[in-house]
C-alpha atoms as a PDB file:
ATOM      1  CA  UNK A   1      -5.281   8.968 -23.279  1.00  0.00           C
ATOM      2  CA  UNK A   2      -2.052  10.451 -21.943  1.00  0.00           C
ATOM      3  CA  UNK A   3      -0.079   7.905 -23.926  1.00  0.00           C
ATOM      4  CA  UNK A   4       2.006   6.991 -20.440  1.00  0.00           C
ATOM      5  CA  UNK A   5       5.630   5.633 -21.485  1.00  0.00           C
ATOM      6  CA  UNK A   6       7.100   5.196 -18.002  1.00  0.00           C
ATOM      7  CA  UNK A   7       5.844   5.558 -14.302  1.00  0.00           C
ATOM      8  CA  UNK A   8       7.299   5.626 -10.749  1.00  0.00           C
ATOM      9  CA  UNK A   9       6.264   3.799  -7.906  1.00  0.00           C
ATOM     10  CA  UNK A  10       7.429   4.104  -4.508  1.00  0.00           C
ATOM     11  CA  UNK A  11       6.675   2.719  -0.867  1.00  0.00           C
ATOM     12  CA  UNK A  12       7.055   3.665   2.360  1.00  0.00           C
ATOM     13  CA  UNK A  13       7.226   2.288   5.934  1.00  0.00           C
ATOM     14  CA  UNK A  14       5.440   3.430   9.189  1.00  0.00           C
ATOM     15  CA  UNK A  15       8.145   6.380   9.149  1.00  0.00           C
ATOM     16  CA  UNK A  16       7.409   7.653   6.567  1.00  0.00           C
ATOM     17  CA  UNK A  17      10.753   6.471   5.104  1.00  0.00           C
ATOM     18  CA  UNK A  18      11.402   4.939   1.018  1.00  0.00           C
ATOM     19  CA  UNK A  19      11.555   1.857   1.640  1.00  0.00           C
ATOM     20  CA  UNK A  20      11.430   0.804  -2.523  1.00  0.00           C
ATOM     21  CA  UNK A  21      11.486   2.073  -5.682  1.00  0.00           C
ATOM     22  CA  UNK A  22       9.442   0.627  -8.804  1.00  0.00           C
ATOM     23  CA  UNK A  23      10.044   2.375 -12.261  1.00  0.00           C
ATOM     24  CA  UNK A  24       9.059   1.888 -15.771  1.00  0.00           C
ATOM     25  CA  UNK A  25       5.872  -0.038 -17.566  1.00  0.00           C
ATOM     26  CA  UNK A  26       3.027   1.709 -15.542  1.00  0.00           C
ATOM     27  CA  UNK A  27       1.500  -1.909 -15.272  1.00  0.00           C
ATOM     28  CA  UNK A  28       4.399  -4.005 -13.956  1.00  0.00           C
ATOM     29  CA  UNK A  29       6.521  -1.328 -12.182  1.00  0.00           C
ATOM     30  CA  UNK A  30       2.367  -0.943 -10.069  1.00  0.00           C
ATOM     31  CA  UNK A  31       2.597  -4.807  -9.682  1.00  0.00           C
ATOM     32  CA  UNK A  32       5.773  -4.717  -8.857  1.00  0.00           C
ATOM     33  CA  UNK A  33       5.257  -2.520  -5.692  1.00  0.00           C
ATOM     34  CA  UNK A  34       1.994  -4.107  -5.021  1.00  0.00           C
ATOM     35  CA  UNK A  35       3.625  -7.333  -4.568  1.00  0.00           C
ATOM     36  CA  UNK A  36       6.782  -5.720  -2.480  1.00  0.00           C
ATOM     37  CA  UNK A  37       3.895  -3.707  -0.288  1.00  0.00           C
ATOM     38  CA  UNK A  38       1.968  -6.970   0.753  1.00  0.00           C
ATOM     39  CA  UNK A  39       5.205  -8.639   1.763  1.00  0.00           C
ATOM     40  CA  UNK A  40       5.821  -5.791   3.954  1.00  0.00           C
ATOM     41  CA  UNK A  41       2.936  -5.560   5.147  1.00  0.00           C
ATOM     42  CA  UNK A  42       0.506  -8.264   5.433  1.00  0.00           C
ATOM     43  CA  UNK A  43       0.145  -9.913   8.886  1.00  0.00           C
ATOM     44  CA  UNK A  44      -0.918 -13.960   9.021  1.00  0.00           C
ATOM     45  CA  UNK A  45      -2.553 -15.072  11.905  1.00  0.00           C
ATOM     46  CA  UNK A  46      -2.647 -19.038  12.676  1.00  0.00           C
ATOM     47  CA  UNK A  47      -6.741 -19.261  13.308  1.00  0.00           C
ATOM     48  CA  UNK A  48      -9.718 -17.132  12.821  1.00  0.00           C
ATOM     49  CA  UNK A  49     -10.491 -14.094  15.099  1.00  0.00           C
ATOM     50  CA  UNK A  50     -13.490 -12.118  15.789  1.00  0.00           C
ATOM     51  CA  UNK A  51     -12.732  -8.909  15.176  1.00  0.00           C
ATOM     52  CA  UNK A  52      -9.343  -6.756  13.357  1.00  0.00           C
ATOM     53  CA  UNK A  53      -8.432  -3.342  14.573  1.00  0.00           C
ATOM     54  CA  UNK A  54      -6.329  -1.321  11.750  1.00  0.00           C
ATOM     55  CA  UNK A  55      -5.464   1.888  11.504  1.00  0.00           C
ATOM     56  CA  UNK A  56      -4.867   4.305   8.588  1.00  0.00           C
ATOM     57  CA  UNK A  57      -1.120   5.183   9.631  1.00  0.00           C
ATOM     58  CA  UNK A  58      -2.328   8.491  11.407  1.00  0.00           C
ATOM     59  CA  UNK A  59      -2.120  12.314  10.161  1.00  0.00           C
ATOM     60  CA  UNK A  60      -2.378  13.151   7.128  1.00  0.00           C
ATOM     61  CA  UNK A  61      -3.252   9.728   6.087  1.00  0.00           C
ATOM     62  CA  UNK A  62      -6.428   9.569   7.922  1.00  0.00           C
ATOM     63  CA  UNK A  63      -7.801  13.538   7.138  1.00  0.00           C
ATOM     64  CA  UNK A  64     -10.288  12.201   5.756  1.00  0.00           C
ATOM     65  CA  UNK A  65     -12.536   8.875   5.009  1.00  0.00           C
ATOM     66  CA  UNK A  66     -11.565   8.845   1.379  1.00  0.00           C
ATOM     67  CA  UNK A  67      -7.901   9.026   2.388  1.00  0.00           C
ATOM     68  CA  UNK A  68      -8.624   6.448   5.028  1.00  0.00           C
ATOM     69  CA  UNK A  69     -10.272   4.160   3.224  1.00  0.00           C
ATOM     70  CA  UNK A  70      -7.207   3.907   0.627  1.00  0.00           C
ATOM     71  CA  UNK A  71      -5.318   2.578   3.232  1.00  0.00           C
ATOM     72  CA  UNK A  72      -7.321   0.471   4.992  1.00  0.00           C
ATOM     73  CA  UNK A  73      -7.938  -2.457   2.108  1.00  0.00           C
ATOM     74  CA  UNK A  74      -8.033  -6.026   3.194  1.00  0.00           C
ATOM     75  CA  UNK A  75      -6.956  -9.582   1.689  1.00  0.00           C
ATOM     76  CA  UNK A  76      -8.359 -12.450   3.062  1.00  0.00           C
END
């Protein structure tokens, strides 16, 4: 409704530092970082485990469950 023309994306590393930049069509600058993020981020493990501990980064990330839970999402 907006009528959005450009849009800014940026990640960040345990820190709290930039670690990238992702500017222009809201859907492919979004994709964009998505795809950066995972590479980052995402952990491979050679066979199945019981059980995953994460955490949601710490203050102020974790304040509350709503902010927690936006961290905290899983591929499989």
């Amino acid at each position: 409704m907006a009528g959005v023309d450009f849009s800014l994306n940026v990640t960040i590393n345990d820190r709290r530092q930039l670690t990238g930049i992702f500017a222009g069509d809201m859907v492919n600058a979004h994709l964009a970082g998505a795809e950066f993020a995972e590479k980052q981020t995402r952990a491979t493990l050679s066979e199945p485990v019981d059980a995953v501990i994460v955490s949601c980064a710490g203050y102020p990330l974790d304040t509350t469950f709503y902010q927690a839970i936006k961290r905290s999402t899983c591929s499989y």
